[in-house]
Each structure stands twice: as C-alpha cells, then as structure tokens.
PDB file of N, CA and C in Angstrom:
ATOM      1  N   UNK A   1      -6.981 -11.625 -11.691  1.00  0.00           N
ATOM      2  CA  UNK A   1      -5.575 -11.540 -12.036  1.00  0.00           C
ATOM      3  C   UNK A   1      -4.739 -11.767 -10.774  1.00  0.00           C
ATOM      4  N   UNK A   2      -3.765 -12.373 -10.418  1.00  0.00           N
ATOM      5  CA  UNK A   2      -2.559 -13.007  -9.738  1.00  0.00           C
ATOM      6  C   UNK A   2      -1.839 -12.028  -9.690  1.00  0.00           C
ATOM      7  N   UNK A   3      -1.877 -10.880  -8.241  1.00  0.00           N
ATOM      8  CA  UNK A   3      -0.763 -10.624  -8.203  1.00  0.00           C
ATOM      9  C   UNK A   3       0.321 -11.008  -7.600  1.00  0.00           C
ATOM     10  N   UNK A   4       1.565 -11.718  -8.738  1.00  0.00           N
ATOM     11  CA  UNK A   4       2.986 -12.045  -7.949  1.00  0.00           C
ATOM     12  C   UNK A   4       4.037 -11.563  -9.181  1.00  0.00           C
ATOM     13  N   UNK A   5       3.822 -10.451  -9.847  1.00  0.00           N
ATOM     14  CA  UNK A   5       4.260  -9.532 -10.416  1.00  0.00           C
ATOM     15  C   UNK A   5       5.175  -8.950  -9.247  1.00  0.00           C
ATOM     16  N   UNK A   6       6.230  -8.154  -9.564  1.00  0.00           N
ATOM     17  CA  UNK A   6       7.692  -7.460  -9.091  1.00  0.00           C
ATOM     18  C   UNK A   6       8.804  -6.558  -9.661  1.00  0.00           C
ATOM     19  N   UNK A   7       8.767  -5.411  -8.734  1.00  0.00           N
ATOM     20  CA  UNK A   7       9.291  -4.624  -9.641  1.00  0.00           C
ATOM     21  C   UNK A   7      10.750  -4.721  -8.889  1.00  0.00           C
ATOM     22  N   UNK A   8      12.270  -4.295  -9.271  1.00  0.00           N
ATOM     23  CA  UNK A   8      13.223  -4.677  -8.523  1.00  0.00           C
ATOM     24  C   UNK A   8      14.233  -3.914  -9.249  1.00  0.00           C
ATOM     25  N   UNK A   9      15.365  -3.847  -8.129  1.00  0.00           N
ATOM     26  CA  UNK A   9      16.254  -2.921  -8.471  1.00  0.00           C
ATOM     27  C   UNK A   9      17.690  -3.650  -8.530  1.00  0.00           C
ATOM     28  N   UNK A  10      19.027  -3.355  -9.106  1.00  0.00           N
ATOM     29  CA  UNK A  10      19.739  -4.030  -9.145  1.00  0.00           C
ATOM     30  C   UNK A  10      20.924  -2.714  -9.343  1.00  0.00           C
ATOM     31  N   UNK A  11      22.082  -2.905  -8.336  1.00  0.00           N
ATOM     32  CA  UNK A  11      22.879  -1.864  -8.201  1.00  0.00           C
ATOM     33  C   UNK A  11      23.854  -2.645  -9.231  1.00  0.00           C
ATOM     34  N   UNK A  12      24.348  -1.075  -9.304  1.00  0.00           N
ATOM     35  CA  UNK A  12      25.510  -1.549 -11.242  1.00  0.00           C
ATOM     36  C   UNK A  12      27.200  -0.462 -11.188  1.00  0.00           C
ATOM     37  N   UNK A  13      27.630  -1.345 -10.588  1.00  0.00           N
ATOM     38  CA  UNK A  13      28.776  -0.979 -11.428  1.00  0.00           C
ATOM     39  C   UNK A  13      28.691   0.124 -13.099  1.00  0.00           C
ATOM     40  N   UNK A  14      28.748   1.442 -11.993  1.00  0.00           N
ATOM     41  CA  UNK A  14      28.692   2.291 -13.811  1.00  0.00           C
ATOM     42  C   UNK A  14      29.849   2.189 -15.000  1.00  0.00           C
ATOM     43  N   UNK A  15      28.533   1.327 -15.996  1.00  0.00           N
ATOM     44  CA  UNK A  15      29.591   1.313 -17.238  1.00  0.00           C
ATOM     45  C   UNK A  15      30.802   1.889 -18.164  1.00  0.00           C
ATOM     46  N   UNK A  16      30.851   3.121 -17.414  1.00  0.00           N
ATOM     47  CA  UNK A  16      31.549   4.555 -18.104  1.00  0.00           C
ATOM     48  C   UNK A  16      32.619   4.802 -17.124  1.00  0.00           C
ATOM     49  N   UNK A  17      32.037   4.830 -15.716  1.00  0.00           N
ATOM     50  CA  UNK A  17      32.565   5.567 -15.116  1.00  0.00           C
ATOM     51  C   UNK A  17      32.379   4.604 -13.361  1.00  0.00           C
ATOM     52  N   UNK A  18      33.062   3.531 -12.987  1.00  0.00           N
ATOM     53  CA  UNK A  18      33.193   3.195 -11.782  1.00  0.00           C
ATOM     54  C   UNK A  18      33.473   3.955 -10.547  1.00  0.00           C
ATOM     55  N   UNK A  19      32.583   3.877  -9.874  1.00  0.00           N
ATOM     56  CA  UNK A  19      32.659   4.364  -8.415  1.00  0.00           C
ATOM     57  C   UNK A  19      32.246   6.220  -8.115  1.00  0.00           C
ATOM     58  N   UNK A  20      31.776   6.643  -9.330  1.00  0.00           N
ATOM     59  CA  UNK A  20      31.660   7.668  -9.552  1.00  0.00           C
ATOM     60  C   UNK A  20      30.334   8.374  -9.037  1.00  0.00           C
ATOM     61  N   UNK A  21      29.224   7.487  -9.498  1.00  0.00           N
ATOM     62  CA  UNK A  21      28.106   8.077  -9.240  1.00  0.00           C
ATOM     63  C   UNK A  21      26.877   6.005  -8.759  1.00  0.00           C
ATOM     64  N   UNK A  22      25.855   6.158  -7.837  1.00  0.00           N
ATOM     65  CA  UNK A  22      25.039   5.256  -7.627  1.00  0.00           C
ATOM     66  C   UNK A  22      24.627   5.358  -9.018  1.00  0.00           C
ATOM     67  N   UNK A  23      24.754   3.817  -9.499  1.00  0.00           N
ATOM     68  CA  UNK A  23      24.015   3.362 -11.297  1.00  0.00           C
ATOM     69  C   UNK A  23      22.864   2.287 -10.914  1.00  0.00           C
ATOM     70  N   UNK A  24      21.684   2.283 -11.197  1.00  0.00           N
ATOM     71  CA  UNK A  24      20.590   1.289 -10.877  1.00  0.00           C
ATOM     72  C   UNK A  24      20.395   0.916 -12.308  1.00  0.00           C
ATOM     73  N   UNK A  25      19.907  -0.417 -12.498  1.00  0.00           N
ATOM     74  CA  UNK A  25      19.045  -1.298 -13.695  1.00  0.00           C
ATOM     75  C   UNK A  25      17.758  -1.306 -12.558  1.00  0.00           C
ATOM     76  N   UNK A  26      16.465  -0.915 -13.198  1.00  0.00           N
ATOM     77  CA  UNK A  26      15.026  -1.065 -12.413  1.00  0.00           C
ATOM     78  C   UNK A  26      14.268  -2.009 -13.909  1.00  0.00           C
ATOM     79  N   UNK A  27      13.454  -3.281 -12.966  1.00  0.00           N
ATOM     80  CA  UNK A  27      12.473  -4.100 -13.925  1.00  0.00           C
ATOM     81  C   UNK A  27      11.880  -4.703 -13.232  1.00  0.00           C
ATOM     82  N   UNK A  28      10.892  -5.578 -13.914  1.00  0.00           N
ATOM     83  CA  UNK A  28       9.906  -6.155 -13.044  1.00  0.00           C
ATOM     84  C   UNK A  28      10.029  -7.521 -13.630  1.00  0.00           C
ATOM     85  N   UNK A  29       9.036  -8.313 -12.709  1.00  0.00           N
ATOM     86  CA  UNK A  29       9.587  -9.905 -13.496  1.00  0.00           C
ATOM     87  C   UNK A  29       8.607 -10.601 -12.547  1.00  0.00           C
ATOM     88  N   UNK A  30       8.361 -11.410 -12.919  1.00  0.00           N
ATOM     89  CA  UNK A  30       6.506 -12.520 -12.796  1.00  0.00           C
ATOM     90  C   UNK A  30       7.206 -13.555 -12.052  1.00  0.00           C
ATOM     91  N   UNK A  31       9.184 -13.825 -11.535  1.00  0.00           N
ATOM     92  CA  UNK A  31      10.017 -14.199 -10.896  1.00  0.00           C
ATOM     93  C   UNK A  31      10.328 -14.045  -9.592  1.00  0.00           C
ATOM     94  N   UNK A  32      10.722 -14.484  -8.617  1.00  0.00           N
ATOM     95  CA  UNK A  32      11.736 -14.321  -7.284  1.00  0.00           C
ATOM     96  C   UNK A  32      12.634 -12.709  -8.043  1.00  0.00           C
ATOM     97  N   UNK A  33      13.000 -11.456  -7.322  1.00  0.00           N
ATOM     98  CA  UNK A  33      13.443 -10.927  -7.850  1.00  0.00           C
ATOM     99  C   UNK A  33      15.277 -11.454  -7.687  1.00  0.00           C
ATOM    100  N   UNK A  34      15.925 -12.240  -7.093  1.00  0.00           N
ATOM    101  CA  UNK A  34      17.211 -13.270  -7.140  1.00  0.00           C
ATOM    102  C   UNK A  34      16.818 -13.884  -8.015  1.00  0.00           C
ATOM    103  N   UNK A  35      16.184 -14.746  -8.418  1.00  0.00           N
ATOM    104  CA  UNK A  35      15.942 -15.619  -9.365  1.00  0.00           C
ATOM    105  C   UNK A  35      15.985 -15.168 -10.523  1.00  0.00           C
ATOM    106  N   UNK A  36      15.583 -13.428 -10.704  1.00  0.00           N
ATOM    107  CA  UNK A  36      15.685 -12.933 -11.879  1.00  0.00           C
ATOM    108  C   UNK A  36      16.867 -12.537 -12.212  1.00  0.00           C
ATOM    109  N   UNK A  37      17.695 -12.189 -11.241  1.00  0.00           N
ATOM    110  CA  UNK A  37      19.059 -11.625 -10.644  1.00  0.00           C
ATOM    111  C   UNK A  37      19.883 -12.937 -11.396  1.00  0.00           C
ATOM    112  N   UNK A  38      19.827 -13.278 -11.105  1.00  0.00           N
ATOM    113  CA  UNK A  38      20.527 -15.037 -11.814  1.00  0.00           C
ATOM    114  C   UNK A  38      20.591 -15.077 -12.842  1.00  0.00           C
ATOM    115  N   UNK A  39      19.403 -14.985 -13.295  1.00  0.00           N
ATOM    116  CA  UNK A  39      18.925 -15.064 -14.479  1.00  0.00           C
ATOM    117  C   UNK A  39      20.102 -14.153 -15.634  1.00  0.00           C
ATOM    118  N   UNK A  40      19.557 -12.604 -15.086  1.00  0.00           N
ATOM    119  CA  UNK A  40      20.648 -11.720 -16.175  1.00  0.00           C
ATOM    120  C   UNK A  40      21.972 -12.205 -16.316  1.00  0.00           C
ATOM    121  N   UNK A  41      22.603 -12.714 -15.084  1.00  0.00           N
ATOM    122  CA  UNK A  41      23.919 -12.721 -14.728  1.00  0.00           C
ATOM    123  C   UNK A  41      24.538 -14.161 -15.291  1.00  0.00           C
ATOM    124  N   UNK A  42      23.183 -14.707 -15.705  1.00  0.00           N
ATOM    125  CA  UNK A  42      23.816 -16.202 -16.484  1.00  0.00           C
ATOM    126  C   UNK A  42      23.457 -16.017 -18.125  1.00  0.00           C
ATOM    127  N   UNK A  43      22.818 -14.688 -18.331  1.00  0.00           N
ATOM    128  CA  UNK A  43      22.543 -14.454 -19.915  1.00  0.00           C
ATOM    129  C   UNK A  43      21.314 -14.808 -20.284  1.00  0.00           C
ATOM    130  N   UNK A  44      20.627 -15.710 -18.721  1.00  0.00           N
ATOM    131  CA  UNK A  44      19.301 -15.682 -19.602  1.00  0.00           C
ATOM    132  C   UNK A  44      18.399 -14.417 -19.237  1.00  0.00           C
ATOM    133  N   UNK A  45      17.961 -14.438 -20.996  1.00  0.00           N
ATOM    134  CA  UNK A  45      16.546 -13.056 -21.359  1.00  0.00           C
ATOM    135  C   UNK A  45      17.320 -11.725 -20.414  1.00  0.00           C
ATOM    136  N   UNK A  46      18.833 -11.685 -20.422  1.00  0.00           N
ATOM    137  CA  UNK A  46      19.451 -10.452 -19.428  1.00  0.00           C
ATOM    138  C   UNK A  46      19.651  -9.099 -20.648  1.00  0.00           C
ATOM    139  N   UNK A  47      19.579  -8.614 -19.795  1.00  0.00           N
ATOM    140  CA  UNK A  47      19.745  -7.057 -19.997  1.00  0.00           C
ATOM    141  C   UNK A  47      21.243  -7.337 -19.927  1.00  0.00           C
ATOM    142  N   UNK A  48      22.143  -6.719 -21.084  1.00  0.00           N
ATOM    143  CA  UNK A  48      23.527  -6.740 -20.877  1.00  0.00           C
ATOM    144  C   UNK A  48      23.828  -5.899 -20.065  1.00  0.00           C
ATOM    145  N   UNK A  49      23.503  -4.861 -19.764  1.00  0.00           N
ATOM    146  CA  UNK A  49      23.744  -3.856 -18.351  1.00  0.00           C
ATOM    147  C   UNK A  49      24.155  -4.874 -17.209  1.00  0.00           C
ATOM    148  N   UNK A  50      22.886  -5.438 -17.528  1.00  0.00           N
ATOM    149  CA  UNK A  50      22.942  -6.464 -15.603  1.00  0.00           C
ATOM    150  C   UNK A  50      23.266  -7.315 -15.506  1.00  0.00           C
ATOM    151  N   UNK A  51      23.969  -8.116 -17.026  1.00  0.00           N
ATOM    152  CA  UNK A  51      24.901  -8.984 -17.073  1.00  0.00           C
ATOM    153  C   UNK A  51      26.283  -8.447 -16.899  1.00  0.00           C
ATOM    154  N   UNK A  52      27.078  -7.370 -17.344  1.00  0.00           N
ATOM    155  CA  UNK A  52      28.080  -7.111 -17.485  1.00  0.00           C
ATOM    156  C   UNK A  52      28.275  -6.600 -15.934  1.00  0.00           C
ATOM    157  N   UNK A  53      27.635  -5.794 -15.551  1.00  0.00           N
ATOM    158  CA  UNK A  53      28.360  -4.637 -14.666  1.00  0.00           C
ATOM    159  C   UNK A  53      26.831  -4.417 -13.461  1.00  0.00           C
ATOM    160  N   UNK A  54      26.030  -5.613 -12.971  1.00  0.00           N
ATOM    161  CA  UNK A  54      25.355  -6.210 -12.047  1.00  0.00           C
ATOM    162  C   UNK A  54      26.286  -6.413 -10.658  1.00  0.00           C
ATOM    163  N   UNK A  55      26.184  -5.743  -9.886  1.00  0.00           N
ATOM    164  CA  UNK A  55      26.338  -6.410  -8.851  1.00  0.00           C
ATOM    165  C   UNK A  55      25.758  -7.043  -7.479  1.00  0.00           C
ATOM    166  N   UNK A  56      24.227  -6.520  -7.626  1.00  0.00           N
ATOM    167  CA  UNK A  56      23.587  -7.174  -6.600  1.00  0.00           C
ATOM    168  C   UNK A  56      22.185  -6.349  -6.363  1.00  0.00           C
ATOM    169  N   UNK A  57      21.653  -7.129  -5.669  1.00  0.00           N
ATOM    170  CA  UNK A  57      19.817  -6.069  -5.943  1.00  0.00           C
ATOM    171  C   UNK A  57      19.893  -5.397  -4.527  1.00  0.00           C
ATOM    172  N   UNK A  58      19.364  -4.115  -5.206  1.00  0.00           N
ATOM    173  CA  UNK A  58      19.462  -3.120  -4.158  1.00  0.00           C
ATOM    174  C   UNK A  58      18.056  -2.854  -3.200  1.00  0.00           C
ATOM    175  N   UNK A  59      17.798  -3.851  -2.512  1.00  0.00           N
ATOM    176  CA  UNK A  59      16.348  -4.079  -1.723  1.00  0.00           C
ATOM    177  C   UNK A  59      15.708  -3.016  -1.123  1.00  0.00           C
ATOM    178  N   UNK A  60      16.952  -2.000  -0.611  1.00  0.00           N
ATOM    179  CA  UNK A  60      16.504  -0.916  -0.600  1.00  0.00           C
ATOM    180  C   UNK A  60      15.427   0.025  -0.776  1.00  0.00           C
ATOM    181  N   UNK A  61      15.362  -0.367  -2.248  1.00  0.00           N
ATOM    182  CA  UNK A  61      14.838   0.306  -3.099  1.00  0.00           C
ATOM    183  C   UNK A  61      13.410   0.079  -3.763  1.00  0.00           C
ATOM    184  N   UNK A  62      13.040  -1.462  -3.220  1.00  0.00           N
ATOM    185  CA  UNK A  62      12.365  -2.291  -3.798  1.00  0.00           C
ATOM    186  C   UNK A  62      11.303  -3.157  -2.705  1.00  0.00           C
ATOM    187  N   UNK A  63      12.202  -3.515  -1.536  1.00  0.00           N
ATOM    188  CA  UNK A  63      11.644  -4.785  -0.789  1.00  0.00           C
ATOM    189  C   UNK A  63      10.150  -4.524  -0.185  1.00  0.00           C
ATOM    190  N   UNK A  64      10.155  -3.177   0.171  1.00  0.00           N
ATOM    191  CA  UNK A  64       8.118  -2.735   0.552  1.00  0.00           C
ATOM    192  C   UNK A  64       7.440  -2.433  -0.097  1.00  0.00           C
ATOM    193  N   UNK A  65       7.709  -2.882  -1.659  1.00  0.00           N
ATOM    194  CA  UNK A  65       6.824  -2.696  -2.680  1.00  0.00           C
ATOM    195  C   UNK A  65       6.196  -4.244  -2.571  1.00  0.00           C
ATOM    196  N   UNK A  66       5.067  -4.309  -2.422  1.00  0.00           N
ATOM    197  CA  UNK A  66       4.380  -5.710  -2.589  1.00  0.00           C
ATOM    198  C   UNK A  66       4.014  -6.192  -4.030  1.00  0.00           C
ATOM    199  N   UNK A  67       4.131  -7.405  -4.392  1.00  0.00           N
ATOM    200  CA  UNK A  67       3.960  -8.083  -5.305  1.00  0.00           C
ATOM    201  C   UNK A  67       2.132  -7.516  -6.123  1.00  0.00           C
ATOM    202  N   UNK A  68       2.559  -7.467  -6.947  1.00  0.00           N
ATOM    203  CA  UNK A  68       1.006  -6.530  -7.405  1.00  0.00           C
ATOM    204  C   UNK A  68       1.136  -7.577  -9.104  1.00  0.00           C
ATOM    205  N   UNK A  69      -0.320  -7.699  -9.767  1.00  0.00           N
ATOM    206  CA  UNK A  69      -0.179  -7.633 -11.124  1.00  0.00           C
ATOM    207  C   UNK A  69       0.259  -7.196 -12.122  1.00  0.00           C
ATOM    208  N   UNK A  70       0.280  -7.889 -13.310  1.00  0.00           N
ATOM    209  CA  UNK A  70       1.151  -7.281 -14.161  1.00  0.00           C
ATOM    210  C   UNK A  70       0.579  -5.902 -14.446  1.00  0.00           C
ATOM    211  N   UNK A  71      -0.414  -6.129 -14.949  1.00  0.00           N
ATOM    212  CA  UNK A  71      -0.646  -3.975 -15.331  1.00  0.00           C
ATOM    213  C   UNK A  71      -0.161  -2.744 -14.160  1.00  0.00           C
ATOM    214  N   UNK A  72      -0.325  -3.318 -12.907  1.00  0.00           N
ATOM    215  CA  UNK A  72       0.821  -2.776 -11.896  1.00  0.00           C
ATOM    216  C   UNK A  72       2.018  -2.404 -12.002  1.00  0.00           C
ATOM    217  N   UNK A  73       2.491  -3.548 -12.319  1.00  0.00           N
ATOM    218  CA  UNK A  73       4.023  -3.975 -12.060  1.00  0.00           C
ATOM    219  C   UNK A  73       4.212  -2.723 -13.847  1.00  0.00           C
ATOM    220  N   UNK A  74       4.034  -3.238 -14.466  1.00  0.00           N
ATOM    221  CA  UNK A  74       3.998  -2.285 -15.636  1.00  0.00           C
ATOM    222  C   UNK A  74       4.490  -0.728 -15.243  1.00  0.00           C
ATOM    223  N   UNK A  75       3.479  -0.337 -14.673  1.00  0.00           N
ATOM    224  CA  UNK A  75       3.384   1.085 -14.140  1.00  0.00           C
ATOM    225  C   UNK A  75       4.306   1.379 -13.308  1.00  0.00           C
ATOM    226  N   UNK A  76       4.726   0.882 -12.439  1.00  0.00           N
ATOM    227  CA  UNK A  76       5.109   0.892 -11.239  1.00  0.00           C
ATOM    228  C   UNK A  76       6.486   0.633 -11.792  1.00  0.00           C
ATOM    229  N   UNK A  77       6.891   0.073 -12.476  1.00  0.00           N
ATOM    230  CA  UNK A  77       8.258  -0.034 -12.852  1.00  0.00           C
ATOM    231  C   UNK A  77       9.222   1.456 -13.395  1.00  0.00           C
ATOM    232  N   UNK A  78       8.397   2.144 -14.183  1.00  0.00           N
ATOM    233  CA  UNK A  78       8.948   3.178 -14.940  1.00  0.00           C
ATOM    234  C   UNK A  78       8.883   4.157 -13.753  1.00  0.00           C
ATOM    235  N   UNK A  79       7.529   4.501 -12.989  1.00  0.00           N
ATOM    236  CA  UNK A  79       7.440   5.583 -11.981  1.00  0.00           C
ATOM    237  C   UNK A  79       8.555   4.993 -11.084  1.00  0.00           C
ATOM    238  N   UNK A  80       9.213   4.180 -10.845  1.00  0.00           N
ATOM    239  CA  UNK A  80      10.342   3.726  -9.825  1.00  0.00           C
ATOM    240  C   UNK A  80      11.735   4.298 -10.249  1.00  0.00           C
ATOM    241  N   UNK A  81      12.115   3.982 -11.837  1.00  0.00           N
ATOM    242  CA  UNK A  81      12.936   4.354 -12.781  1.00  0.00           C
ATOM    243  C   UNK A  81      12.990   5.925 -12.206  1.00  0.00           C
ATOM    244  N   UNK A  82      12.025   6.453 -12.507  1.00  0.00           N
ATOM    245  CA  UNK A  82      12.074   8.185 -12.891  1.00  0.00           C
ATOM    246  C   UNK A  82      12.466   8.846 -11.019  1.00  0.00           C
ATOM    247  N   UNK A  83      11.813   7.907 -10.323  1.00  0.00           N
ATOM    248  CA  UNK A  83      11.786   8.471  -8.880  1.00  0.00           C
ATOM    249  C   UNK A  83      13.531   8.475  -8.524  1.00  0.00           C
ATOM    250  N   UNK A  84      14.109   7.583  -8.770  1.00  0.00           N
ATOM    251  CA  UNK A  84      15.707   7.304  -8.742  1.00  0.00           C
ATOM    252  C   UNK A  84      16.124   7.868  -9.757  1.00  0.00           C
ATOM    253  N   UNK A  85      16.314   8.684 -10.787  1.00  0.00           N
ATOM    254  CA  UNK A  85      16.391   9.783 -11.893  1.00  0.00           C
ATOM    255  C   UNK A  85      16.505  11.366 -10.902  1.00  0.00           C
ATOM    256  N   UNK A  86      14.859  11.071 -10.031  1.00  0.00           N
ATOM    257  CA  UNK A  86      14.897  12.766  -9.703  1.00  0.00           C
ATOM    258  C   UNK A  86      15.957  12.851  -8.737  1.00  0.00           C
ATOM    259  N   UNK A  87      16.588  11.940  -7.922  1.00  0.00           N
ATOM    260  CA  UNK A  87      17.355  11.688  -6.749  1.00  0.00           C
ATOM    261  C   UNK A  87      18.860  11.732  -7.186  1.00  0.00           C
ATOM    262  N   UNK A  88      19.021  12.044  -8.438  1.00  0.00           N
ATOM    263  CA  UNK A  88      20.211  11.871  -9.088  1.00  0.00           C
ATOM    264  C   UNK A  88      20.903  10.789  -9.560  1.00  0.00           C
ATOM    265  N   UNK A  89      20.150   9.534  -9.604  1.00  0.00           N
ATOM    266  CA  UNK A  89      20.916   8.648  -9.798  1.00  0.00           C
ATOM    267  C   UNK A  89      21.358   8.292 -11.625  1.00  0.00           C
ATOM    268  N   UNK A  90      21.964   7.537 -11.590  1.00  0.00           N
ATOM    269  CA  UNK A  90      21.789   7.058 -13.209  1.00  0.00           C
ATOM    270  C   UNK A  90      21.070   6.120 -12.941  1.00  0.00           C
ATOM    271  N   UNK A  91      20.168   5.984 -14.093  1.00  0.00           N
ATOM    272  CA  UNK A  91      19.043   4.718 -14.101  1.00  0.00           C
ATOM    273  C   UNK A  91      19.477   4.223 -15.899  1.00  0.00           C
ATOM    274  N   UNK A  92      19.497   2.916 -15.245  1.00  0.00           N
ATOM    275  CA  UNK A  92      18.671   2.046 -16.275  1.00  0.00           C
ATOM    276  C   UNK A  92      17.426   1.697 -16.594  1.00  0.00           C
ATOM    277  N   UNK A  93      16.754   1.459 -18.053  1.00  0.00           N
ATOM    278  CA  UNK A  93      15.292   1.369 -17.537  1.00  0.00           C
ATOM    279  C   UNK A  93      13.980   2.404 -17.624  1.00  0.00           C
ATOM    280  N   UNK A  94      12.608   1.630 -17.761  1.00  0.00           N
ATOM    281  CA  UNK A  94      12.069   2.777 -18.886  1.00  0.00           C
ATOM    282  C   UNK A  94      11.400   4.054 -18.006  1.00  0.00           C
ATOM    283  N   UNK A  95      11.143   4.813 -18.375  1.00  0.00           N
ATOM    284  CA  UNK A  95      10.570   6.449 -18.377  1.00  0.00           C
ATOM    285  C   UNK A  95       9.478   6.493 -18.290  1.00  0.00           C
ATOM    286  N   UNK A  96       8.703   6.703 -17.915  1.00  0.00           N
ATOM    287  CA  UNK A  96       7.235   8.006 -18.042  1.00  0.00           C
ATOM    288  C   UNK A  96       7.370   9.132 -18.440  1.00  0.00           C
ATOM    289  N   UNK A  97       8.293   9.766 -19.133  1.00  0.00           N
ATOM    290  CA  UNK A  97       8.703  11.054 -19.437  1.00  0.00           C
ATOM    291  C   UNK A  97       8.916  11.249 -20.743  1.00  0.00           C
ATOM    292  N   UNK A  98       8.857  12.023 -21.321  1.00  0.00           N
ATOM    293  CA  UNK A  98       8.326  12.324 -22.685  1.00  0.00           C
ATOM    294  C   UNK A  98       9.911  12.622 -22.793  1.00  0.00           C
ATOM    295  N   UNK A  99      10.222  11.922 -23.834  1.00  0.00           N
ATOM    296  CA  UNK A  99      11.833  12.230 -24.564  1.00  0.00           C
ATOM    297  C   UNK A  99      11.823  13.979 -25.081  1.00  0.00           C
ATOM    298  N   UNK A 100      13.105  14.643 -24.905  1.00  0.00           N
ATOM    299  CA  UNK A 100      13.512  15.790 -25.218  1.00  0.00           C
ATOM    300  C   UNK A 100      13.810  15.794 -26.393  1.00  0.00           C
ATOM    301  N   UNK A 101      13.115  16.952 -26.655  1.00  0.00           N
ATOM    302  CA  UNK A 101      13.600  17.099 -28.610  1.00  0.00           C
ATOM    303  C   UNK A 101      15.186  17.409 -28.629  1.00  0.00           C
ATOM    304  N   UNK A 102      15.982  17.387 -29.160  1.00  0.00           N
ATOM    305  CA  UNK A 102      17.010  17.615 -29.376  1.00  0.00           C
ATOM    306  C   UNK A 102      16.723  19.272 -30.568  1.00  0.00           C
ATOM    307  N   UNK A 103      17.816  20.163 -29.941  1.00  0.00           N
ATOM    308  CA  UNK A 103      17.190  21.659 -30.475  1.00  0.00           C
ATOM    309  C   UNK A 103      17.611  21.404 -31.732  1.00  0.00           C
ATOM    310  N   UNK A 104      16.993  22.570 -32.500  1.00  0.00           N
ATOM    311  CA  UNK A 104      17.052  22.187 -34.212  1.00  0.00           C
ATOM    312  C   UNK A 104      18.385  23.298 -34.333  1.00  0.00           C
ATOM    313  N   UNK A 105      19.338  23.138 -35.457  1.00  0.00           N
ATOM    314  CA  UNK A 105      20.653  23.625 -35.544  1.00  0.00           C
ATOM    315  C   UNK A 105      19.547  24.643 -36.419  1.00  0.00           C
ATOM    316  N   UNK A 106      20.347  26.095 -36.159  1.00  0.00           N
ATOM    317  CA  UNK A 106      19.630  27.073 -37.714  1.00  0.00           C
ATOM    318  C   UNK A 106      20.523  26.971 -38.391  1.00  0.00           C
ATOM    319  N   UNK A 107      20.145  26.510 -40.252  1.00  0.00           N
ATOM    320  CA  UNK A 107      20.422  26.398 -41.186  1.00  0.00           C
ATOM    321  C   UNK A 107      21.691  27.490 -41.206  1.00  0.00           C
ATOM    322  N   UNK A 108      22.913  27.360 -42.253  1.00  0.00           N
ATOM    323  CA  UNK A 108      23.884  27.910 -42.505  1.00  0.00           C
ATOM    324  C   UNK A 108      23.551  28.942 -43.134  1.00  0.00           C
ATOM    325  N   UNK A 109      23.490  30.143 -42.786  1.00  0.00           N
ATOM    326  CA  UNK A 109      23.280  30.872 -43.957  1.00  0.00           C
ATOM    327  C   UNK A 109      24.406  30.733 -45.024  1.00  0.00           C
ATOM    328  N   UNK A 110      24.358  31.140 -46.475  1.00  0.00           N
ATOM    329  CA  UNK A 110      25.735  30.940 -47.368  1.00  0.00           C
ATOM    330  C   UNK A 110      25.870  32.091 -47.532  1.00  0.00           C
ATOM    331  N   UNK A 111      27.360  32.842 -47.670  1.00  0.00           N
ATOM    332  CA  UNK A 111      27.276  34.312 -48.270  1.00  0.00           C
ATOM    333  C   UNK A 111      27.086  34.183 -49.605  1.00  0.00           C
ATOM    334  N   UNK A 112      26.340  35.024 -50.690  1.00  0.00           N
ATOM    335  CA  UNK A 112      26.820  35.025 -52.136  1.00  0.00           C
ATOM    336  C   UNK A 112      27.881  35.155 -52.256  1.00  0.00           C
ATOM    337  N   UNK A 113      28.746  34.375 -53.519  1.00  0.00           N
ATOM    338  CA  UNK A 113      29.686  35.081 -54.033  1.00  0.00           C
ATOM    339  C   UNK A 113      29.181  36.186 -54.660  1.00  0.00           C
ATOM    340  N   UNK A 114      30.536  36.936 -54.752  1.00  0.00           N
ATOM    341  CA  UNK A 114      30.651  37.732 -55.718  1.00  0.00           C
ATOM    342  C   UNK A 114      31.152  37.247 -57.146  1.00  0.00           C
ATOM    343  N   UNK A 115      30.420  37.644 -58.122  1.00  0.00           N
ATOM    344  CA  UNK A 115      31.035  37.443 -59.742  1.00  0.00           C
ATOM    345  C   UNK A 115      32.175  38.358 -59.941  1.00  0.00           C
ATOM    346  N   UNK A 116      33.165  37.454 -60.745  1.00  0.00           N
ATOM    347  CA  UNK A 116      34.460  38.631 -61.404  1.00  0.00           C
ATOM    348  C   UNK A 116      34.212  38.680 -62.551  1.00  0.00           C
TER     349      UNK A 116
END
C-alpha cells in the first residue's frame, strides 16, 4: 500500500460566531493538502464549511504528520479532530468518541380530574 495519504487542517472563520473562538475543518485527502484546499474553495467534492468560511490551512497543526496510507490517514484523521476538541477548539470533522445520549425528559405526570 502507497503511503501518500494526508491528514490536514484548515482554519475557519466561525460560522456563528466570527473572531470569537479558533474554528478548524480536519480531513484527509490522497491530494497535495492546497490542492485539496482549492478544491473545497472552488466547490469541488467541498465540505460547505470549507467552502463558505475557509480561510487557509493551518500547517501548524498538520505539516509533521507524514504522509501515511489510507487505513492511517483514516485513523489519524478523527484522533487529530478530537485532540483539537480537548484543546478547546471548535472542530469540524469526525470523532472517535461515542455520541452523548441526550437525557430522557420524565414523562408528565397528569393530575386526575376530579368528577362533579
């Protein structure tokens, strides 16, 4: 297997809330990570995140990660996601983390009426 797999980060203008908090889009791409950068920002196969509110790849975050295979790059993408999560950031981009149940409401109790 060929690794020239890439995982990459791309700083974002937060959709909600500008200038407020660091917003990352994290993905990987079998691409130049610019080339992929292009890519969103011209609509192709883009993430509307990183089309709309993209402003530039954050190398930072990304550039001493070496090009690895895809079942790598796979992995390595989400554990990147979650690592910029624990740091406070907003992330775009998938999880290793088991989604939170949302708590269950307790049922209404009804009073009886009373009969007249």
């Amino acid at each position: 297997m060929e690794a020239h797999h890439r995982v990459y980060v791309v700083r974002l203008a937060h959709p909600r809330h500008p200038g407020v908090r660091d917003c990352y889009y994290v993905g990987m791409t079998g691409l130049h990570p610019q080339h992929r950068f292009d890519n969103h920002k011209a609509g192709v196969k883009a993430a509307r995140v990183v089309r709309d509110f993209g402003l530039e790849l954050a190398y930072e975050w990304f550039d001493e990660i070496p090009p690895m295979t895809y079942a790598e790059a796979a992995l390595c993408e989400p554990t990147l996601a979650d690592e910029l999560r624990d740091r406070g950031f907003v992330v775009f981009g998938p999880t290793l983390r088991r989604p939170v149940e949302p708590a269950r409401a307790r049922p209404v109790r009804r009073l009886a009426r009373k009969k007249r």
